[in-house]
C-alpha atoms as a PDB file:
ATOM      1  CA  UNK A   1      53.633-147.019 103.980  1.00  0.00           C
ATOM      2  CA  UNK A   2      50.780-149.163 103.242  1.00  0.00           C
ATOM      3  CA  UNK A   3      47.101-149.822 104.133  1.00  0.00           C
ATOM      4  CA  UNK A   4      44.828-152.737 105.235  1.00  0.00           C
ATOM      5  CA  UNK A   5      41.517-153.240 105.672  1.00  0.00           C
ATOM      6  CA  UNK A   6      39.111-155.630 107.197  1.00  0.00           C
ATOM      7  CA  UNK A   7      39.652-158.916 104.538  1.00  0.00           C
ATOM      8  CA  UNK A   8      43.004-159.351 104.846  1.00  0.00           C
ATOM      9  CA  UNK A   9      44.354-156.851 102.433  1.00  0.00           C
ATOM     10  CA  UNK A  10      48.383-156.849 102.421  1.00  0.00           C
ATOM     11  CA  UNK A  11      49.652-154.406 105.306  1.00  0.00           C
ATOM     12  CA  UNK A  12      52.894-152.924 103.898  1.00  0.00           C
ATOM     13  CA  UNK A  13      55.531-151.526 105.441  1.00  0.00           C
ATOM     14  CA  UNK A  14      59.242-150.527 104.851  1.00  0.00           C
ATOM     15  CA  UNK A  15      60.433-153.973 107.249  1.00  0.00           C
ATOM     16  CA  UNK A  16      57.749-156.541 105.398  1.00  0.00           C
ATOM     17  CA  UNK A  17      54.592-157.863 104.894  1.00  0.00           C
ATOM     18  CA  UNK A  18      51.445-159.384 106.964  1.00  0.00           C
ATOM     19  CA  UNK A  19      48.007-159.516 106.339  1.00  0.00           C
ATOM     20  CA  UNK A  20      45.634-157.811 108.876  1.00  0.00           C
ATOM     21  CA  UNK A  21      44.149-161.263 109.210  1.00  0.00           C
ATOM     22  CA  UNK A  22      47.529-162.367 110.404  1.00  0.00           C
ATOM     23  CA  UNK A  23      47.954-159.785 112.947  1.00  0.00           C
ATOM     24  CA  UNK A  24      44.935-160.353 114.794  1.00  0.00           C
ATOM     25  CA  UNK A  25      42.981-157.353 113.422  1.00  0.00           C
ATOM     26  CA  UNK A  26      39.588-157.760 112.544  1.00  0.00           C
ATOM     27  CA  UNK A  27      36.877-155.267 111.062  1.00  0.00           C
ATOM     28  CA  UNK A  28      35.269-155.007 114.507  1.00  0.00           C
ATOM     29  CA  UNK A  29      38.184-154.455 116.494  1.00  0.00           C
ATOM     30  CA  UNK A  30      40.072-152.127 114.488  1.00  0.00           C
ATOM     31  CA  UNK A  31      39.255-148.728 114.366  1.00  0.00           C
ATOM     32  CA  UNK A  32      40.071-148.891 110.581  1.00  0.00           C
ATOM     33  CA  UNK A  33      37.345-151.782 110.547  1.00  0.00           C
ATOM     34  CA  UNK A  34      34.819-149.380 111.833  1.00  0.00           C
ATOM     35  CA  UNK A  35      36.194-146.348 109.820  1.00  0.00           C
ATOM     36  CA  UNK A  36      35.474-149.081 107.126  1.00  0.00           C
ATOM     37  CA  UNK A  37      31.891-149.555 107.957  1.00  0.00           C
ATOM     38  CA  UNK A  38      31.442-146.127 108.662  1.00  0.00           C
ATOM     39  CA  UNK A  39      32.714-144.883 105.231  1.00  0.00           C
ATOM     40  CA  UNK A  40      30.325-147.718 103.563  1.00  0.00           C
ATOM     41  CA  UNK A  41      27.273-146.255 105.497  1.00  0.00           C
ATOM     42  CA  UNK A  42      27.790-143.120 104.267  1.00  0.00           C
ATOM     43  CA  UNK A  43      28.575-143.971 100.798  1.00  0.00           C
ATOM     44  CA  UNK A  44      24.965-145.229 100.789  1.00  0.00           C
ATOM     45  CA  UNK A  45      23.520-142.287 102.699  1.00  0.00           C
ATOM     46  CA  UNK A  46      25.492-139.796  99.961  1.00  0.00           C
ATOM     47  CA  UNK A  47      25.914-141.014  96.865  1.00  0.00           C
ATOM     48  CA  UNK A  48      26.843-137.669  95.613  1.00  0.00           C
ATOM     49  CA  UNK A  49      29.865-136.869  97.959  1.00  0.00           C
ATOM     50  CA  UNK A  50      29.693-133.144  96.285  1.00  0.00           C
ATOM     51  CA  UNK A  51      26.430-133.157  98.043  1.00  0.00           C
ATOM     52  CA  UNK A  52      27.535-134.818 101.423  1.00  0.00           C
ATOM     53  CA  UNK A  53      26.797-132.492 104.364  1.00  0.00           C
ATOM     54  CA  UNK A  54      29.496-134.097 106.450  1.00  0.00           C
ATOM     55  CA  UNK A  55      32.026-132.983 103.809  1.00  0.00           C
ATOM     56  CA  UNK A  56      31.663-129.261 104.701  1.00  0.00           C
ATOM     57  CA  UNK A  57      32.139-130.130 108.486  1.00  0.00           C
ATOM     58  CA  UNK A  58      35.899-132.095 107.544  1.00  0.00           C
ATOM     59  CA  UNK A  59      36.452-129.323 104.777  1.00  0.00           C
ATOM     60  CA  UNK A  60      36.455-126.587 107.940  1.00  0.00           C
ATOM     61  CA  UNK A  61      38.700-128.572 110.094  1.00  0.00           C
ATOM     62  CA  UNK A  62      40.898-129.492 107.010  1.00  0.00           C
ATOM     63  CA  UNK A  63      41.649-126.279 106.671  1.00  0.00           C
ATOM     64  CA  UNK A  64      45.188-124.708 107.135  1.00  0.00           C
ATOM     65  CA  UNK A  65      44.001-122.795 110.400  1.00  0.00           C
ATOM     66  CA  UNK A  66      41.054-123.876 111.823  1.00  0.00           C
ATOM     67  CA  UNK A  67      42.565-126.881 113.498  1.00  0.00           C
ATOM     68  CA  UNK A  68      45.446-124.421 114.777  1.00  0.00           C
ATOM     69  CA  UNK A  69      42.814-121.820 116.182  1.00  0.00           C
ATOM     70  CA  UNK A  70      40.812-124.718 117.697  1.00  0.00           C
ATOM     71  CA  UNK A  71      44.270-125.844 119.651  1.00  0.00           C
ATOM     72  CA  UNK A  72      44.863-122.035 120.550  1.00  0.00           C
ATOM     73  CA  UNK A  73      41.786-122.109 122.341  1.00  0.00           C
ATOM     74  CA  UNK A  74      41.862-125.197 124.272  1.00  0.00           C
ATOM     75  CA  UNK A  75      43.725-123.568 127.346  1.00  0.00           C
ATOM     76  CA  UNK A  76      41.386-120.491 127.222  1.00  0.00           C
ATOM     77  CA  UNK A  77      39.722-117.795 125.796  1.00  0.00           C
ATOM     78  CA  UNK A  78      42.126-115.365 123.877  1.00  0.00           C
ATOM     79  CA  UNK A  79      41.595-111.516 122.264  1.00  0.00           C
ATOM     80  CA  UNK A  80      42.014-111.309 118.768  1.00  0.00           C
ATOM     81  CA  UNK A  81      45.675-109.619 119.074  1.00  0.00           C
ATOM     82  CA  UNK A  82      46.652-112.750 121.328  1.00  0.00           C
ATOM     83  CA  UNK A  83      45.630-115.386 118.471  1.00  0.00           C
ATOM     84  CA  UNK A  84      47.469-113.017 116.167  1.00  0.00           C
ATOM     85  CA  UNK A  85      50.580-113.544 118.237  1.00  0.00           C
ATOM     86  CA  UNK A  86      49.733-117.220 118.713  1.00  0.00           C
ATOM     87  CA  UNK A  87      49.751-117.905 115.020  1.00  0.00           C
ATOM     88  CA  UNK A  88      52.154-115.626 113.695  1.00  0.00           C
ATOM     89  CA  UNK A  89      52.151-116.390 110.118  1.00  0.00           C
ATOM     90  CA  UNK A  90      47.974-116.107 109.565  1.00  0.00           C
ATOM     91  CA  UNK A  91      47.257-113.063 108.302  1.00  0.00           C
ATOM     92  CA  UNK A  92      44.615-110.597 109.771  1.00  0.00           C
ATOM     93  CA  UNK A  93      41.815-110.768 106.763  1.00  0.00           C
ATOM     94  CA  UNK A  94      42.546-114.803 107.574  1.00  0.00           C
ATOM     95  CA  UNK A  95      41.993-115.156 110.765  1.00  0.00           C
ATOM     96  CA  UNK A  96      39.233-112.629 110.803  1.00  0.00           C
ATOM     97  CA  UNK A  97      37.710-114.973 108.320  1.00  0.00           C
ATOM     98  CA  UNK A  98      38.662-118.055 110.056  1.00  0.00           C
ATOM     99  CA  UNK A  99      37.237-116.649 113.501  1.00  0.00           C
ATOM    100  CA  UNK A 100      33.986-115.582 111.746  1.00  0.00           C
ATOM    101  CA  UNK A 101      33.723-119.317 109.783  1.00  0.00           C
ATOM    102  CA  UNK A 102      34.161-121.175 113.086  1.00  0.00           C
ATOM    103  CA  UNK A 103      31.838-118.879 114.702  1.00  0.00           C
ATOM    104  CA  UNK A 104      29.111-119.793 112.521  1.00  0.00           C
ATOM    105  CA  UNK A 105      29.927-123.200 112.802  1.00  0.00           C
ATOM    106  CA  UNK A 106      28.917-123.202 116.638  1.00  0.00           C
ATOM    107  CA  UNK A 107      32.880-124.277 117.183  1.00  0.00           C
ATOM    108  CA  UNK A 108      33.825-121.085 119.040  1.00  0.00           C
ATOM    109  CA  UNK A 109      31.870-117.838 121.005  1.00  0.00           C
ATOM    110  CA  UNK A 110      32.589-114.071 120.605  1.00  0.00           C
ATOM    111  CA  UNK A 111      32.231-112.552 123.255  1.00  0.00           C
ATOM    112  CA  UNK A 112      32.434-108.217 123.237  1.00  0.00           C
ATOM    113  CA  UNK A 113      33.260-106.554 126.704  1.00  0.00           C
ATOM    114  CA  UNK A 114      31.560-102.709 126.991  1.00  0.00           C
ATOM    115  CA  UNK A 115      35.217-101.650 127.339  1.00  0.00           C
ATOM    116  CA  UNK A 116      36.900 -98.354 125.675  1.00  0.00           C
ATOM    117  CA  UNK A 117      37.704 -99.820 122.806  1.00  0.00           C
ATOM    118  CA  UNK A 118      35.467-102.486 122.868  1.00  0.00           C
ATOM    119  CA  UNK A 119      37.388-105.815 123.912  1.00  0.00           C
ATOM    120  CA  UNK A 120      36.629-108.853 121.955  1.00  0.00           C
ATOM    121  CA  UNK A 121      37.239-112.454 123.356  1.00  0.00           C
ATOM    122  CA  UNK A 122      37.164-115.711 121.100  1.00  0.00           C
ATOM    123  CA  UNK A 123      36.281-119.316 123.208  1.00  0.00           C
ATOM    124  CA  UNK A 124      35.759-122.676 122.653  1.00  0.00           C
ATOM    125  CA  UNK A 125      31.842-123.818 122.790  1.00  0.00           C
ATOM    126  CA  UNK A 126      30.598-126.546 124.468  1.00  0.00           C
ATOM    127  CA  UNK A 127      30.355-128.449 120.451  1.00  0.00           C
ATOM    128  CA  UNK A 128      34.187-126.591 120.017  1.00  0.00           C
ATOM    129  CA  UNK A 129      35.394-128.336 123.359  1.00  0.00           C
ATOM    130  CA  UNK A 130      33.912-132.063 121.849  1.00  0.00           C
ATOM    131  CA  UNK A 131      36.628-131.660 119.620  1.00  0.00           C
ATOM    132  CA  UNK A 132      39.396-131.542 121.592  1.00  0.00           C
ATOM    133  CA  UNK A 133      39.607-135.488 121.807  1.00  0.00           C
ATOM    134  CA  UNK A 134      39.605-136.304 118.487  1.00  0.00           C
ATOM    135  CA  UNK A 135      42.385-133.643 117.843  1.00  0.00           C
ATOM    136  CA  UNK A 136      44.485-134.606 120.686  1.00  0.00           C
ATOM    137  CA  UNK A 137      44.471-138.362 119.034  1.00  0.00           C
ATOM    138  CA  UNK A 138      45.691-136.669 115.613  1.00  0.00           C
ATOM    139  CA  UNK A 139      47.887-134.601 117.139  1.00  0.00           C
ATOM    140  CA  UNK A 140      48.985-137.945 118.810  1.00  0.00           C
ATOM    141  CA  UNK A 141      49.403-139.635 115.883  1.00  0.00           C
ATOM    142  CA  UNK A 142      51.076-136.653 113.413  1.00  0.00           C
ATOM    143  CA  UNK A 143      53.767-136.245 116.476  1.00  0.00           C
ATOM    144  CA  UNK A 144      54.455-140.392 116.556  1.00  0.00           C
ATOM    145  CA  UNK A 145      54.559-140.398 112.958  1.00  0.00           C
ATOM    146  CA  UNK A 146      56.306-137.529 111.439  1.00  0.00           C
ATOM    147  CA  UNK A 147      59.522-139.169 110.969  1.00  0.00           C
ATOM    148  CA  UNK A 148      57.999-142.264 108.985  1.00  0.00           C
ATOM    149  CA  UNK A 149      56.261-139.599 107.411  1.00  0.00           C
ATOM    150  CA  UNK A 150      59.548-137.332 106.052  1.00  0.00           C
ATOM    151  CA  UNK A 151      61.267-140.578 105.182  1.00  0.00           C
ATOM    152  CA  UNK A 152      58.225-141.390 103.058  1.00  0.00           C
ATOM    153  CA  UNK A 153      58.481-137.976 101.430  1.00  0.00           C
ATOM    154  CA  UNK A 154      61.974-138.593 100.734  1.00  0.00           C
ATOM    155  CA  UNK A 155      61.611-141.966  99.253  1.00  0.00           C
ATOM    156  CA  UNK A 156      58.627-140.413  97.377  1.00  0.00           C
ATOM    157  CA  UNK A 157      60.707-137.407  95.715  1.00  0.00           C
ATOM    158  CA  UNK A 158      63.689-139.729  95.214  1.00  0.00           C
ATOM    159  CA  UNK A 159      61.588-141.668  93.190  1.00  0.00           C
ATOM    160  CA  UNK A 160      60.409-138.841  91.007  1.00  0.00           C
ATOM    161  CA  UNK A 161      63.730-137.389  91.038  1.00  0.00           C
ATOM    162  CA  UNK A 162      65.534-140.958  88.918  1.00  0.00           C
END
């Protein structure tokens, strides 16, 4: 699969080829022509990209489970033990850690009931619930696109296999 940009940059694809020019797209009415712009800005406000402060909030939700915990707690608030079920694979240092790292993120709230045991619920924040939109569209897109996606892999490893 290929990429385009704003100047007219080839736009590959398995079928053929267009420029972005010739499909109508322009840098203001693409959302890769403000991605564009948006990356550019903050090339100039970070030169150092090791030093970027907006790299550590995409490094959290690049993570293997953040994103899934996030989705977890869209519908409501959940006890540890539920999450645990949710996401059977994470282990429980991981999502201990994972809880605890989104926690201090502002993403989610802990909240401890005066039960015996003490009960522990994890929820979305106001700031977690903001992301919710911007996941659904990924979601969105890795659901559309996970064929194209496997065939590419294939083609890829084929490749590397000859």
């Amino acid at each position: 699969m290929g990429h385009g940009n704003s100047e007219g940059t080839t736009l590959r694809s398995d079928v053929g080829a267009a420029t972005a020019a010739d499909a109508g797209f322009t840098a203001a009415a693409t959302p890769a022509g403000e991605l564009s712009a948006g990356m550019t800005a903050w090339k100039q406000r970070y030169p150092d990209l090791a030093a970027c402060p907006i790299r550590t909030v995409l490094d959290r939700l690049g993570d293997k489970w953040s994103t899934l915990i996030v989705i977890t707690l869209a519908g409501r608030p959940h006890r540890f033990g539920e999450l645990r079920r949710a996401l059977p694979d994470i282990s429980q240092r991981m999502l201990t850690q994972t809880l605890r790292e989104l926690q201090r993120d502002g993403l989610i709230g802990r909240t401890v009931f005066p039960t015996t045991p003490p009960s522990v619920e994890y929820a979305l924040t106001p700031l977690g619930t903001t992301l919710l939109g911007p996941l659904r569209e990924l979601v969105r897109w890795a659901d559309a696109n996970q064929p194209a996606v496997e065939e590419a892999r294939r083609a890829f490893d084929g490749r590397l296999a000859a």
